[in-house]
C-alpha atoms as a PDB file:
ATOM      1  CA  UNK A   1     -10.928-169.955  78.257  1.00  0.00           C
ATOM      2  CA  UNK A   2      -9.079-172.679  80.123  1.00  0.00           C
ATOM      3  CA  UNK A   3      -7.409-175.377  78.045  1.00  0.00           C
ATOM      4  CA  UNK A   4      -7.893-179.005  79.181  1.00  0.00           C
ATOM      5  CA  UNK A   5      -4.120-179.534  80.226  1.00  0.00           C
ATOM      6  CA  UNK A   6      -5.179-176.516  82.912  1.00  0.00           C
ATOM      7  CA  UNK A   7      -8.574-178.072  83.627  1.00  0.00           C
ATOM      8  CA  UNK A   8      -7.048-181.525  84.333  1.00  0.00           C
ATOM      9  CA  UNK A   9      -4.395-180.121  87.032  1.00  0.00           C
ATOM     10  CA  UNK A  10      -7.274-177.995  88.589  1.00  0.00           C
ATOM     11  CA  UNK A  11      -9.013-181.361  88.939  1.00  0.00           C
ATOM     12  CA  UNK A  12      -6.108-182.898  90.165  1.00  0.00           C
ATOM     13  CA  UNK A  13      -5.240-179.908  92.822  1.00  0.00           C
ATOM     14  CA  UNK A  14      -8.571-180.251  94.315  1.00  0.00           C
ATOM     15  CA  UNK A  15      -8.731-184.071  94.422  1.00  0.00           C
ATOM     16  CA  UNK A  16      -5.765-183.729  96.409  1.00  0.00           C
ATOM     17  CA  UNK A  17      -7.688-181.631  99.405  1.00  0.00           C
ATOM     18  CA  UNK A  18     -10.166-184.130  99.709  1.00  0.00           C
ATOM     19  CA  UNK A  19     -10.356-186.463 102.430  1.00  0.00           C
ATOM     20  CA  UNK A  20      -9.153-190.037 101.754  1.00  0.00           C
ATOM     21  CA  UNK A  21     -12.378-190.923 103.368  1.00  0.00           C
ATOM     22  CA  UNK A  22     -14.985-188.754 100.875  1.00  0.00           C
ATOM     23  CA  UNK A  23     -17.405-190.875  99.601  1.00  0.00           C
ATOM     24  CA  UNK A  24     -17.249-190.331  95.724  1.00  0.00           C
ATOM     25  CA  UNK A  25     -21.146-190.159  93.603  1.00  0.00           C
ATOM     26  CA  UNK A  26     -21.752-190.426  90.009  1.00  0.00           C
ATOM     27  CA  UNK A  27     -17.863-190.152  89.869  1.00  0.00           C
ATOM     28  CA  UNK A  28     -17.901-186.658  89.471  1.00  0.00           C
ATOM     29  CA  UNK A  29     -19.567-185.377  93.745  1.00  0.00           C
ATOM     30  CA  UNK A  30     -16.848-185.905  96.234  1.00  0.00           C
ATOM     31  CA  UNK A  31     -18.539-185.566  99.763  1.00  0.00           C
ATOM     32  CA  UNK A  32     -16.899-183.216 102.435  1.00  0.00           C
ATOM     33  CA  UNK A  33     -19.080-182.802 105.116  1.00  0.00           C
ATOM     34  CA  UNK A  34     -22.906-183.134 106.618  1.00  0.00           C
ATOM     35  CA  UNK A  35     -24.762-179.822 106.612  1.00  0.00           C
ATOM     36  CA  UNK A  36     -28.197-180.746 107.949  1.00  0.00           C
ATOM     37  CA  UNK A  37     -30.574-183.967 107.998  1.00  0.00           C
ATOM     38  CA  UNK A  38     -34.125-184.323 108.267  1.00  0.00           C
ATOM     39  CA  UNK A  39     -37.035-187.152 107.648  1.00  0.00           C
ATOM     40  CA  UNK A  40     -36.528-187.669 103.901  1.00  0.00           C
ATOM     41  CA  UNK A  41     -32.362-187.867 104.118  1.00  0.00           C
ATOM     42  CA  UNK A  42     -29.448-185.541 104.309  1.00  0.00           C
ATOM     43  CA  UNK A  43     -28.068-182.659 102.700  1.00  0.00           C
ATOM     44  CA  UNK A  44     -24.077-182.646 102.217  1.00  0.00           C
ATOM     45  CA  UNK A  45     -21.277-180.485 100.854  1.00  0.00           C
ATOM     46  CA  UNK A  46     -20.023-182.016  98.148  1.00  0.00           C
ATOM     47  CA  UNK A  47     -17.097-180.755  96.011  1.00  0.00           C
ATOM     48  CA  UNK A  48     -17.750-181.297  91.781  1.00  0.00           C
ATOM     49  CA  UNK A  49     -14.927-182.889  90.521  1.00  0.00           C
ATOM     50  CA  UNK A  50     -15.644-181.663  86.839  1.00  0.00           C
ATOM     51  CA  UNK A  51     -16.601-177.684  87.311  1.00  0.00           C
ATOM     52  CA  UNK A  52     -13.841-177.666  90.635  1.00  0.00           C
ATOM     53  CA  UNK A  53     -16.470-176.094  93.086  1.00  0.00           C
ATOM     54  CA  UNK A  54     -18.511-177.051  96.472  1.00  0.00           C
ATOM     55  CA  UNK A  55     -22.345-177.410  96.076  1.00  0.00           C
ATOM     56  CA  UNK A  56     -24.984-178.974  98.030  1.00  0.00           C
ATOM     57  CA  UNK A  57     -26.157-182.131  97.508  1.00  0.00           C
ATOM     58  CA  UNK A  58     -29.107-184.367  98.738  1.00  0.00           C
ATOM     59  CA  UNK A  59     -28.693-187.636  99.928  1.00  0.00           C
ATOM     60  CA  UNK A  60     -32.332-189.794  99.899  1.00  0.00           C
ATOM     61  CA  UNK A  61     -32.826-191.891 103.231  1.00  0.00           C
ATOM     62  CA  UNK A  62     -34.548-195.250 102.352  1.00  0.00           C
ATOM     63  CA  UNK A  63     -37.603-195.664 102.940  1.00  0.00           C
ATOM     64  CA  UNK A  64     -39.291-197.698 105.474  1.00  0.00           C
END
């Protein structure tokens, strides 16, 4: 089981590969890049800052 000292430097190694540009949500999704869009928003790779791993996530488009 990984300690939190090792946890915290895995955060801070992959924090490190992001883009200075990624737009950071709920503090914890980093976004890397668009994978697809469509009529209700987009869907974007975005890299978890707390588990150290890509996974989509869903952007909502406004409405109107």
């Amino acid at each position: 089981m990984a300690t939190k000292r090792t946890r915290e430097k895995k955060d801070l190694e992959q924090q490190a590969t992001l883009p200075s540009s990624a737009r950071v949500y709920g503090g914890r999704y980093a976004a890397r890049e668009e994978l697809g869009r469509g009529g209700m928003g987009r869907v974007l790779r975005a890299h978890d800052m707390k588990l150290g791993r890509d996974r989509p996530a869903q952007e909502a488009q406004p409405a109107g």
